[in-house]
Protein backbone atom coordinates (compact mmCIF):
# COMPACT_ATOMS: atom_id res chain seq x y z
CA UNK A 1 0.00 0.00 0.00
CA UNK A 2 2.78 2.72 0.90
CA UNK A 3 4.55 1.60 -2.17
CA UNK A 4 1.20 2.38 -4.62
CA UNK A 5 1.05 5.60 -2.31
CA UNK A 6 4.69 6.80 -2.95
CA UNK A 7 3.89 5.34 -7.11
CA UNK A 8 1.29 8.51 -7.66
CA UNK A 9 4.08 10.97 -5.88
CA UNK A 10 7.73 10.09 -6.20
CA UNK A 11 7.41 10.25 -10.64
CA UNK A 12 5.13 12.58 -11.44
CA UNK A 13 5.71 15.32 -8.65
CA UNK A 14 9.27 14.19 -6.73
CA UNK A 15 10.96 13.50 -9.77
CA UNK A 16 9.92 16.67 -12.26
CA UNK A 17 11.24 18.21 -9.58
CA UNK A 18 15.00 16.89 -8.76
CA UNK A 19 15.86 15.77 -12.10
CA UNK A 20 16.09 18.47 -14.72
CA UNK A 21 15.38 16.01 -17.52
CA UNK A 22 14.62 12.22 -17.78
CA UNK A 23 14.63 9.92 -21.03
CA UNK A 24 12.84 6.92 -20.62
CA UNK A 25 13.01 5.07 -23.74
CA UNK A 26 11.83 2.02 -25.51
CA UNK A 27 9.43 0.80 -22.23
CA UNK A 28 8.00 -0.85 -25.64
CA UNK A 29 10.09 -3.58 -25.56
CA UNK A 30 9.20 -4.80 -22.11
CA UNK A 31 6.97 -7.81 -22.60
CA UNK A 32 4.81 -7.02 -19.26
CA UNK A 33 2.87 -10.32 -19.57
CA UNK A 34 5.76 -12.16 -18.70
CA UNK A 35 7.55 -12.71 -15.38
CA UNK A 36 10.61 -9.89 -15.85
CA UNK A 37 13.76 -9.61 -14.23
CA UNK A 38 14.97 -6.37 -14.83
CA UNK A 39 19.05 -6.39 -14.47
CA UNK A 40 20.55 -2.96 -14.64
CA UNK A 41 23.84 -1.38 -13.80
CA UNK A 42 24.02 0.23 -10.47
CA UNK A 43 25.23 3.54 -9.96
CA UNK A 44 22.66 5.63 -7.41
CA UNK A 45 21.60 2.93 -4.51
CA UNK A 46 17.96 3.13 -4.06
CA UNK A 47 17.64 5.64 -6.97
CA UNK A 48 18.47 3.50 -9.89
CA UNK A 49 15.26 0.79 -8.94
CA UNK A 50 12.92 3.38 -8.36
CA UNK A 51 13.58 5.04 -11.78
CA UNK A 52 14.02 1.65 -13.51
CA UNK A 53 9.74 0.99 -12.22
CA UNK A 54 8.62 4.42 -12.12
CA UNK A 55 6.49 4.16 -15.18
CA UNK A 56 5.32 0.93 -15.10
CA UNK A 57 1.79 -0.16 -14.87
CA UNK A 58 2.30 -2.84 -12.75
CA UNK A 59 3.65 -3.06 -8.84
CA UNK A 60 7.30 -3.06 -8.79
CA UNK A 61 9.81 -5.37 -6.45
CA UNK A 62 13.50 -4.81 -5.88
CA UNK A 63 16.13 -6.42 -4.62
CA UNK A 64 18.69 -5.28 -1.52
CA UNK A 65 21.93 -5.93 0.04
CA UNK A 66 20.50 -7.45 3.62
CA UNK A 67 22.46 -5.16 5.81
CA UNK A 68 19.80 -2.70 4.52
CA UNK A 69 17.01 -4.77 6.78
CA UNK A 70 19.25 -4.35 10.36
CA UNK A 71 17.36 -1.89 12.08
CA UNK A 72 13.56 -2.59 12.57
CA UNK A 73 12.04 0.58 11.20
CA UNK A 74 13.94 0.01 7.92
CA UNK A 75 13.01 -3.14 7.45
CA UNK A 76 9.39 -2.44 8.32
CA UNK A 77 9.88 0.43 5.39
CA UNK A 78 11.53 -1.61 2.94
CA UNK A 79 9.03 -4.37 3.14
CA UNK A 80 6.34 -2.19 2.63
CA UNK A 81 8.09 -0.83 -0.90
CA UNK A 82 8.22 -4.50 -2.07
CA UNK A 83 11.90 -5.17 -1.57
CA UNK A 84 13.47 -8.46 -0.54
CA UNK A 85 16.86 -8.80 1.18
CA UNK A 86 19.86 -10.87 -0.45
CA UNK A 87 22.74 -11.95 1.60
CA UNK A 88 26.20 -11.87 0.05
CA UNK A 89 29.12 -13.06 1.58
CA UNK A 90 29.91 -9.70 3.02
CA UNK A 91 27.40 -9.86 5.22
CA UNK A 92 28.74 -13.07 6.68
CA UNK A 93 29.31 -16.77 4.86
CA UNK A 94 26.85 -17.90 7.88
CA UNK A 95 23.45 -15.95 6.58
CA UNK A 96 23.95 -16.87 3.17
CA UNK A 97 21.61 -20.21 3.56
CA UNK A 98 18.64 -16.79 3.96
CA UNK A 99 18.95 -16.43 0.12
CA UNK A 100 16.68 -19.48 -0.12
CA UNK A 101 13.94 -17.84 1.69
CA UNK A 102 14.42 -14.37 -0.66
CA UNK A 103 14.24 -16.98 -3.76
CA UNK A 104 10.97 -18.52 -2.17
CA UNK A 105 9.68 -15.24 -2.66
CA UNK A 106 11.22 -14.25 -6.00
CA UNK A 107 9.55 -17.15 -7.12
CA UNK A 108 5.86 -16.96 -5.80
CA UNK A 109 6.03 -13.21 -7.36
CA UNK A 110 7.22 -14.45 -10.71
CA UNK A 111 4.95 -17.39 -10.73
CA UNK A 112 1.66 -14.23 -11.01
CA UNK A 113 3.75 -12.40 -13.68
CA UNK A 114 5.46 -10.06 -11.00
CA UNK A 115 8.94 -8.86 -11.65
CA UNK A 116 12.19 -7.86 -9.67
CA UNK A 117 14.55 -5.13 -10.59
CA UNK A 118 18.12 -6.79 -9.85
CA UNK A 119 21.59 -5.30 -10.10
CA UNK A 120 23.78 -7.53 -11.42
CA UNK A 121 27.17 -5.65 -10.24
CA UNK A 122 26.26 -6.70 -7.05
CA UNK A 123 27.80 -3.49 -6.03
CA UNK A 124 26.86 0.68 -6.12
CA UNK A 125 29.91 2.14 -7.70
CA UNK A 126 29.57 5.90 -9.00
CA UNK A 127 31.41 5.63 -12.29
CA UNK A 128 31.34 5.25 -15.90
CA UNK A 129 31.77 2.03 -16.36
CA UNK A 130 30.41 -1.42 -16.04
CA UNK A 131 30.98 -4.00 -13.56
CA UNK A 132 31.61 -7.69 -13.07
CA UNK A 133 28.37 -9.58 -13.06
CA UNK A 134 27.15 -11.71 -10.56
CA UNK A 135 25.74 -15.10 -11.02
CA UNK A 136 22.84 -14.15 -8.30
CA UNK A 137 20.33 -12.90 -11.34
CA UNK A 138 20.90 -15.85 -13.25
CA UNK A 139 20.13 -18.43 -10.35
CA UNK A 140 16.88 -16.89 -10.21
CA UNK A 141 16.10 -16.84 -13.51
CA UNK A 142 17.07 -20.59 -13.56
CA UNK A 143 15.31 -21.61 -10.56
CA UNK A 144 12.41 -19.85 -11.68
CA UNK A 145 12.45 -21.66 -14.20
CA UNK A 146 13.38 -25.37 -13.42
CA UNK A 147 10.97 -25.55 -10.33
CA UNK A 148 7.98 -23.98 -12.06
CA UNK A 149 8.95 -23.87 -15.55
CA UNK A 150 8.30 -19.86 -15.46
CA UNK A 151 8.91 -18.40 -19.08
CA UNK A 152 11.09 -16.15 -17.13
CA UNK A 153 11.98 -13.02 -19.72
CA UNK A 154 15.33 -10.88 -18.94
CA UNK A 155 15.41 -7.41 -19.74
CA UNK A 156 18.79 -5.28 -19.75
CA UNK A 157 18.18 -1.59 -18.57
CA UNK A 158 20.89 1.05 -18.86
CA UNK A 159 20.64 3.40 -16.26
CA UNK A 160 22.83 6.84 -17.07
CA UNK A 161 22.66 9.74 -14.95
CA UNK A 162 24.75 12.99 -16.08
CA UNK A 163 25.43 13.58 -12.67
CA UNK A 164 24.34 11.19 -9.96
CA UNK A 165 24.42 12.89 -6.64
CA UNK A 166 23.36 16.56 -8.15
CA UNK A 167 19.98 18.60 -7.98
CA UNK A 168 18.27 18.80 -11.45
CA UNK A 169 20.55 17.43 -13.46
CA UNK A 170 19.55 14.49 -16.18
CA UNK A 171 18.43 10.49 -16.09
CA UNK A 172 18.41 8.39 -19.14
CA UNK A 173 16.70 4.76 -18.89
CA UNK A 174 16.69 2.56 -21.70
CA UNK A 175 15.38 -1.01 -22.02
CA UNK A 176 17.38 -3.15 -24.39
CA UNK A 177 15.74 -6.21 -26.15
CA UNK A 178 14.56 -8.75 -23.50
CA UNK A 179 15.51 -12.41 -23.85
CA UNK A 180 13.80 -15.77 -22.13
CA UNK A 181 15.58 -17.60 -20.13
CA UNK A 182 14.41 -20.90 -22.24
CA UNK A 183 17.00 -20.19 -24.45
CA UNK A 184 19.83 -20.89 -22.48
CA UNK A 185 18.03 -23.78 -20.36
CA UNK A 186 19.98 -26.22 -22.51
CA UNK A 187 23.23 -24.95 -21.72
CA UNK A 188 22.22 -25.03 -18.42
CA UNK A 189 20.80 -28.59 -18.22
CA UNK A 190 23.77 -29.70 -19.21
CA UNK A 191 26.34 -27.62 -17.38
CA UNK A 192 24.99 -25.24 -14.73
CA UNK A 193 28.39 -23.61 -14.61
CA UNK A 194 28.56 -22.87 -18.13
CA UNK A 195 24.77 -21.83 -18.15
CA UNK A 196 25.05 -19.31 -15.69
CA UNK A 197 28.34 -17.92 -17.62
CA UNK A 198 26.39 -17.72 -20.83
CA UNK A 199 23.70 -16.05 -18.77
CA UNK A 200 26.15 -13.24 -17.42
CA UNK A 201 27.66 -13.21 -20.44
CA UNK A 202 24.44 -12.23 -22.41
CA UNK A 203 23.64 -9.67 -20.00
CA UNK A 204 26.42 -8.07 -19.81
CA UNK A 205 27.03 -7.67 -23.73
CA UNK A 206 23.27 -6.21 -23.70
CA UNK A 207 24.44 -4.00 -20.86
CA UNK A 208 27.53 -2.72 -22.91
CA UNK A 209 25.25 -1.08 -25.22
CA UNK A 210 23.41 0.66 -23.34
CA UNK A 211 25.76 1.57 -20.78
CA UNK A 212 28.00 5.06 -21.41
CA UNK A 213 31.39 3.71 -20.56
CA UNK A 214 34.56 5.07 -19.82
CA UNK A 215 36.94 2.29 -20.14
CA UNK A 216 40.34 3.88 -18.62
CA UNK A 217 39.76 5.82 -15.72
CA UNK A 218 41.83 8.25 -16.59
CA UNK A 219 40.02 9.51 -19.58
CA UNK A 220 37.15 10.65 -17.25
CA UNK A 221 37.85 14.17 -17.08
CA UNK A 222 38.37 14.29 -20.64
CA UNK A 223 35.38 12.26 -21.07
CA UNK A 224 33.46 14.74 -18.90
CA UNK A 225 34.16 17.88 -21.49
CA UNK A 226 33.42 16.22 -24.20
CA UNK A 227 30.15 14.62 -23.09
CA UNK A 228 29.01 18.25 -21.72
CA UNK A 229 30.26 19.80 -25.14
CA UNK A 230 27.84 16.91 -26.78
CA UNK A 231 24.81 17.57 -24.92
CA UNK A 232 25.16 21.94 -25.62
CA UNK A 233 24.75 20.79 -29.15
CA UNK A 234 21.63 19.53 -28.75
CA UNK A 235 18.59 21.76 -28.25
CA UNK A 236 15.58 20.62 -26.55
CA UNK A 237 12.32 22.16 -25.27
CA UNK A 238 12.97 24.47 -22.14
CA UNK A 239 10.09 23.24 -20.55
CA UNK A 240 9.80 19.65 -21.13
CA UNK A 241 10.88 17.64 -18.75
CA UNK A 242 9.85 13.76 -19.45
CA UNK A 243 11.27 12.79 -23.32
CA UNK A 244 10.24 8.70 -24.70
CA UNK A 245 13.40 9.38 -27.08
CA UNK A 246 16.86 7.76 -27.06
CA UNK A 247 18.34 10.38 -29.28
CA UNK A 248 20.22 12.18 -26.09
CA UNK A 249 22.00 8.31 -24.71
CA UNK A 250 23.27 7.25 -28.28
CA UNK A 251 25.08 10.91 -28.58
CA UNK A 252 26.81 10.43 -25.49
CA UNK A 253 27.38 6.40 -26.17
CA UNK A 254 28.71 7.61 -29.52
CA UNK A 255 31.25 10.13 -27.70
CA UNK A 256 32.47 7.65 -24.93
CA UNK A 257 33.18 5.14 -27.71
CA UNK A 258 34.96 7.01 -29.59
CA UNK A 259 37.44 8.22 -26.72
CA UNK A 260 37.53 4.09 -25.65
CA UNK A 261 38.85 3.37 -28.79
CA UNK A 262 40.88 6.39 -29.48
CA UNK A 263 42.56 4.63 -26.48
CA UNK A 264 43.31 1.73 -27.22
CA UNK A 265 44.08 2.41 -30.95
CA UNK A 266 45.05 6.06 -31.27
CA UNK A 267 46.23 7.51 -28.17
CA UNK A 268 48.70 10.23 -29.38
CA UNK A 269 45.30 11.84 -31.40
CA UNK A 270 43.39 11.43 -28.11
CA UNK A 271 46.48 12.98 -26.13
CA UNK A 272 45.71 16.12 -28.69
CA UNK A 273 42.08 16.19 -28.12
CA UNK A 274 42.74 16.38 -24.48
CA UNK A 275 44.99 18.91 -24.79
CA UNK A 276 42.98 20.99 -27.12
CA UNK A 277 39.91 20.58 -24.61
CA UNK A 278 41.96 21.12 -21.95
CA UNK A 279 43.55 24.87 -23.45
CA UNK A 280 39.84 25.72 -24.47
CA UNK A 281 38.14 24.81 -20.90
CA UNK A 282 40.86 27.17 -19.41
CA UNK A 283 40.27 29.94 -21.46
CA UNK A 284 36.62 29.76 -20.74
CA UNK A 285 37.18 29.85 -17.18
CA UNK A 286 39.27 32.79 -17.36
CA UNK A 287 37.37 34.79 -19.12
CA UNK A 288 34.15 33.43 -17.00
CA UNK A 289 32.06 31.76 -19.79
CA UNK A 290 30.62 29.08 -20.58
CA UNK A 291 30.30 26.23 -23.05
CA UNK A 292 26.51 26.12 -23.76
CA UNK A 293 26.58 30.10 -25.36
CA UNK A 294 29.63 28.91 -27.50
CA UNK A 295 27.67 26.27 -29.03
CA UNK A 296 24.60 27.63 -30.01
CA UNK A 297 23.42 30.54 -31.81
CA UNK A 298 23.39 33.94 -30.11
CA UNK A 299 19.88 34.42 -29.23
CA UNK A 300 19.56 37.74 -26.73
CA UNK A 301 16.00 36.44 -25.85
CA UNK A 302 14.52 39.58 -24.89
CA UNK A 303 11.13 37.83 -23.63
CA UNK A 304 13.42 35.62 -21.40
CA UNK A 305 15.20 39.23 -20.12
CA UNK A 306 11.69 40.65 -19.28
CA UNK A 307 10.88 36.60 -17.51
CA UNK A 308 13.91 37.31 -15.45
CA UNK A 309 13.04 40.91 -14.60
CA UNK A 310 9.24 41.00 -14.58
CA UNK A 311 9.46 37.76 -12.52
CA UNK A 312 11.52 38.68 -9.86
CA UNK A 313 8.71 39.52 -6.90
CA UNK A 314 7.07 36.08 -7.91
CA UNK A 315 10.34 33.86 -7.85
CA UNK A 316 10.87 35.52 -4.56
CA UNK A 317 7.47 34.45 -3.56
CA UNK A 318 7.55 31.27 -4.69
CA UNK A 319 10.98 30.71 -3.21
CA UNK A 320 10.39 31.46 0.12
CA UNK A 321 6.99 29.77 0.32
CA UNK A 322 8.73 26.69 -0.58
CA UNK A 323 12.32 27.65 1.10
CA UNK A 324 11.81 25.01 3.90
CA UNK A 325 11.62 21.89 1.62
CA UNK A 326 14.06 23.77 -1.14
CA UNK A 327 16.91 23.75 1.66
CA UNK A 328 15.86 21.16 3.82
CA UNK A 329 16.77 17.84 2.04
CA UNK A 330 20.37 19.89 1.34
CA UNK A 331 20.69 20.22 5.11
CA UNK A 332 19.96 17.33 5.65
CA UNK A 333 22.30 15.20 3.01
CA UNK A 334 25.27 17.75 3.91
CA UNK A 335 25.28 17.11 7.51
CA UNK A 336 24.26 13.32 7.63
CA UNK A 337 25.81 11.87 3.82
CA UNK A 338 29.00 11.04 3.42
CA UNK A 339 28.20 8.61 1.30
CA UNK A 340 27.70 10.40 -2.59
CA UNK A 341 26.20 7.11 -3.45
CA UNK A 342 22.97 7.35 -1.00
CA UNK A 343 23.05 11.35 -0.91
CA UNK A 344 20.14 11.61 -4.32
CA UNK A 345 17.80 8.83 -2.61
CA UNK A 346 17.93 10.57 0.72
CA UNK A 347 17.69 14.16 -0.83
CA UNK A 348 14.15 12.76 -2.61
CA UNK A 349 13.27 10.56 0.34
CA UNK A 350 13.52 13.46 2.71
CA UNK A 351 12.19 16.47 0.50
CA UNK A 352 9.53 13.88 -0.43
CA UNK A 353 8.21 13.74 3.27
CA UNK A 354 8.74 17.10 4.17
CA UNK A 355 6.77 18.31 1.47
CA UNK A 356 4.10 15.67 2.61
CA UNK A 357 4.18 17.44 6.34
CA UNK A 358 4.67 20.91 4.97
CA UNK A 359 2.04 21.39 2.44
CA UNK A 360 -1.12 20.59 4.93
CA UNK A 361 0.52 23.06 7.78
CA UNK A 362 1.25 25.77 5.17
CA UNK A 363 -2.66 25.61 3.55
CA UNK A 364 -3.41 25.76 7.62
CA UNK A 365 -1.30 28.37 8.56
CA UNK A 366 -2.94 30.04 5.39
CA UNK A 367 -6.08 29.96 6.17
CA UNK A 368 -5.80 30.78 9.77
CA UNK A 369 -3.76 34.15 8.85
CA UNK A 370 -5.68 35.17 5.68
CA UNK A 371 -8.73 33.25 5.37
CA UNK A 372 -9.83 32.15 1.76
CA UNK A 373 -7.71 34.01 0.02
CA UNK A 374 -5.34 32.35 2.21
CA UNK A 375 -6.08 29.24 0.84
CA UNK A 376 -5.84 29.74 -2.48
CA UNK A 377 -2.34 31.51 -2.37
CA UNK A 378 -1.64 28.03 -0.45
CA UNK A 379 -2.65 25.89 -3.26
CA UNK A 380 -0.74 27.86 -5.83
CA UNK A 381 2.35 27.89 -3.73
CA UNK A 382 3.54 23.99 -4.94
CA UNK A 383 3.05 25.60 -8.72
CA UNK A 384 4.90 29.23 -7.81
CA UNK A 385 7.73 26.88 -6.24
CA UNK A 386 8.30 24.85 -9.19
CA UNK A 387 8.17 28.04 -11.20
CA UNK A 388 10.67 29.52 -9.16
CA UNK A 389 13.08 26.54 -10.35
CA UNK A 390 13.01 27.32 -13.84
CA UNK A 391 13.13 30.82 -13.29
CA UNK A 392 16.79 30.28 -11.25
CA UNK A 393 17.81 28.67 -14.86
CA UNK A 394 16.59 31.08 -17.06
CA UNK A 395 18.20 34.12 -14.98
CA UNK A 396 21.41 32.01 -14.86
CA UNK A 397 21.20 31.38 -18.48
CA UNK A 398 20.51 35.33 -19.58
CA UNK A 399 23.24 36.23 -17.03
CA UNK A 400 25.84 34.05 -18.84
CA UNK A 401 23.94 34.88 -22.54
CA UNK A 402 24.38 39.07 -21.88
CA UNK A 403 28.12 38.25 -20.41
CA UNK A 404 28.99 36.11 -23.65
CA UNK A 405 26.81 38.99 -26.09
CA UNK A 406 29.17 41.47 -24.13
CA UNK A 407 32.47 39.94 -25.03
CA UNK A 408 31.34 39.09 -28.38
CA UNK A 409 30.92 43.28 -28.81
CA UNK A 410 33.90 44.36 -26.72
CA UNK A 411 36.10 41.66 -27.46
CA UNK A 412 35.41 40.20 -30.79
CA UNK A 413 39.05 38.46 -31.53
CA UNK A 414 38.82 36.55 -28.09
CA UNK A 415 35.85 35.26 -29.21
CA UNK A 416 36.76 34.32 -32.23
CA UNK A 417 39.35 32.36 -30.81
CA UNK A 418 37.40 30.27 -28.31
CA UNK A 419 35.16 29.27 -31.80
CA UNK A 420 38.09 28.16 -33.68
CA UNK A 421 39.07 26.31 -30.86
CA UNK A 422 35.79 24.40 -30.51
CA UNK A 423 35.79 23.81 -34.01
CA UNK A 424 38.94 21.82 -33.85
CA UNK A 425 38.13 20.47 -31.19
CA UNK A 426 34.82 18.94 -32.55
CA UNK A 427 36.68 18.16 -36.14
CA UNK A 428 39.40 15.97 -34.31
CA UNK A 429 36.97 13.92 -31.99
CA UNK A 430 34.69 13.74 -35.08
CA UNK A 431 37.82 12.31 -37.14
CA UNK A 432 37.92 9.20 -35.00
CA UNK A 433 36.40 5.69 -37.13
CA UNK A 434 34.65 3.11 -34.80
CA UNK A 435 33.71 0.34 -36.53
């Protein structure tokens, strides 16, 4: 029941507001008439299931570490959103026997068509890359199978956040082609070793596709440019927040492949991209600009000047009718995270209730101070709040766009320069060939 209560909050209202953007792409593909076991890379602890299930019609059921369940409240909570504990051998060789009870229960949600979001890395690791599977996912598929011959169906999910433990930044999920586990029960039949291999093996090729990886870890920072120079190229609606396209996951794919191979099979030209990014992000900080006006066409955007200025009394408002859950979940995460990994689940967990407690004593408060009227400035306050979010953008956005016009008047050779330097930039990552 909490779980269906937090369903008709957490994506439509939590989400549009943390993340600045989501892509949620080819849900098509799921066969939901099947039992599903999602497996999907694991980057943002309780975040990455919760996204994963957000939009699907059907109850969702996850899977977590069983240290998780310690504490009684916690496990009370968990239970309640549907997720079952797994014991690895990290939490002691002893406890591992428990799996058989979590498999019990795997099954018996299967067996009505049910489906578990599973993360086959087995660990939360905030990085661009992938990995090594586990063979937990594929001894439930398998068991699922042999001891009720379940038509078990597997579906790959890439789970890519532009910034995992940051306030309205971007999500992409995409669902890759789902397989049944029939077709490796052969393999397995007649080597369970070698069928749970294939299994991982299978998974993991379907997760290299939709993963963005960054092979050596020491192209990240390089990587990082270069991604953020990819995704100024490409213009999308201010306003629109949830996209069904995939457009925005194979430009960035198509970037991080091309520096992975540029590394293993031209490093000297990758050596001169990084330089060349490295010269132009420098001379962009020194000269305080930014990427984004450099890419795209000048636009002054004097409706978005008289937004910012028009809008002011109403952003302030909005802001400080909402300035108790706006500041609260940072607060909060500051003073108790340390870990980055848990610091986006607890930042929507926690705004998520506050808002819950907030909202009702605000419409009281209201009403008790200024009567009807009271209560209708109330009601509007969730809207002016959100409002005041995209307003903090678009002043940000004009305040870099005049500073960039500015220098463009003033100081015309300068930027000319930082152009030419994009260009090349852009002409020497676009000269590398994957095949």
């Amino acid at each position: 029941m909490f779980s269906r209560f937090l369903k008709y909050i957490i994506p439509p209202l939590t989400f549009r507001i943390y993340f600045r953007r989501i892509f949620y792409s080819n849900l098509k593909k799921v066969p939901l008439d099947k039992p599903l076991l999602f497996a999907g890379n694991h980057q943002n602890s309780f975040m990455d299931g919760i996204l994963v299930g957000s939009y699907l019609p059907q109850p969702l059921h996850f899977l977590m570490r069983a240290d998780m369940f310690k504490r009684p409240f916690a496990r009370f909570c968990l239970k309640e959103l549907n997720v079952a504990p797994v014991y690895r051998i990290e939490e002691g060789f002893e406890n591992v026997h428990k799996n058989n009870d979590t498999f019990r229960e795997i099954n018996e949600v299967l067996r009505k068509n049910g489906n578990f979001v599973v993360f086959s890395e087995g660990i939360c690791v905030q990085e661009k890359r992938l990995q090594k599977l586990r063979k937990g996912t594929a001894r439930m598929a398998f068991g699922a199978e042999g001891e009720h011959g379940l038509d078990v169906h597997i579906v790959p999910v890439g789970i890519n956040y532009t910034y995992p433990s940051k306030f309205r930044k971007e999500v992409m999920i995409n669902f890759h082609d789902p397989f049944s586990i029939k077709e490796l029960k052969e393999i397995y039949s007649n080597n369970p070793a070698k069928g749970l291999l294939a299994f991982n093996q299978k998974v993991e090729a379907s997760l290299r596709e939709e993963v963005i990886i960054i092979e050596d870890p020491g192209h990240d920072r390089l990587a990082e440019h270069l991604l953020s120079m990819g995704r100024n190229d490409m213009i999308l609606p201010f306003f629109r927040w949830r996209f069904d396209t995939d457009e925005r996951r194979q430009l960035e794919k198509s970037i991080s492949e091309k520096i992975n191979y540029a590394g293993r099979n031209e490093p000297q030209k990758l050596e001169i991209i990084a330089e060349k990014v490295k010269d132009y992000s420098d001379l962009l900080e020194k000269h305080r600009l930014i990427d984004e006006n450099v890419a795209r066409k000048l636009d002054f955007g004097f409706l978005r000047y008289f937004f910012v200025i028009a809008g002011l009394p109403f952003f302030i408002a909005g802001y400080l009718g909402n300035v108790i859950p706006f500041i609260g979940p940072r607060i909060i995460c500051d003073l108790l995270i340390k870990d980055k990994r848990f610091y986006s689940s607890v930042f929507i967990a926690s705004g998520t209730i506050l808002y819950i407690f907030y909202f009702p004593l605000l419409l009281v408060l209201a009403v008790i101070f200024a009567g009807w009227t009271g209560l209708l400035t109330g009601l509007l306050m969730p809207f002016a709040g959100y409002l005041s979010l995209f307003y903090m953008e678009v002043a940000r956005e004009r305040f870099y766009t005049f500073r960039y016009w500015w220098k463009s008047l003033t100081e015309r050779p300068l930027v000319g320069e930082i152009k030419k330097r994009r260009q090349e930039i852009q002409t020497v990552t676009g000269s590398i060939f994957v095949p």
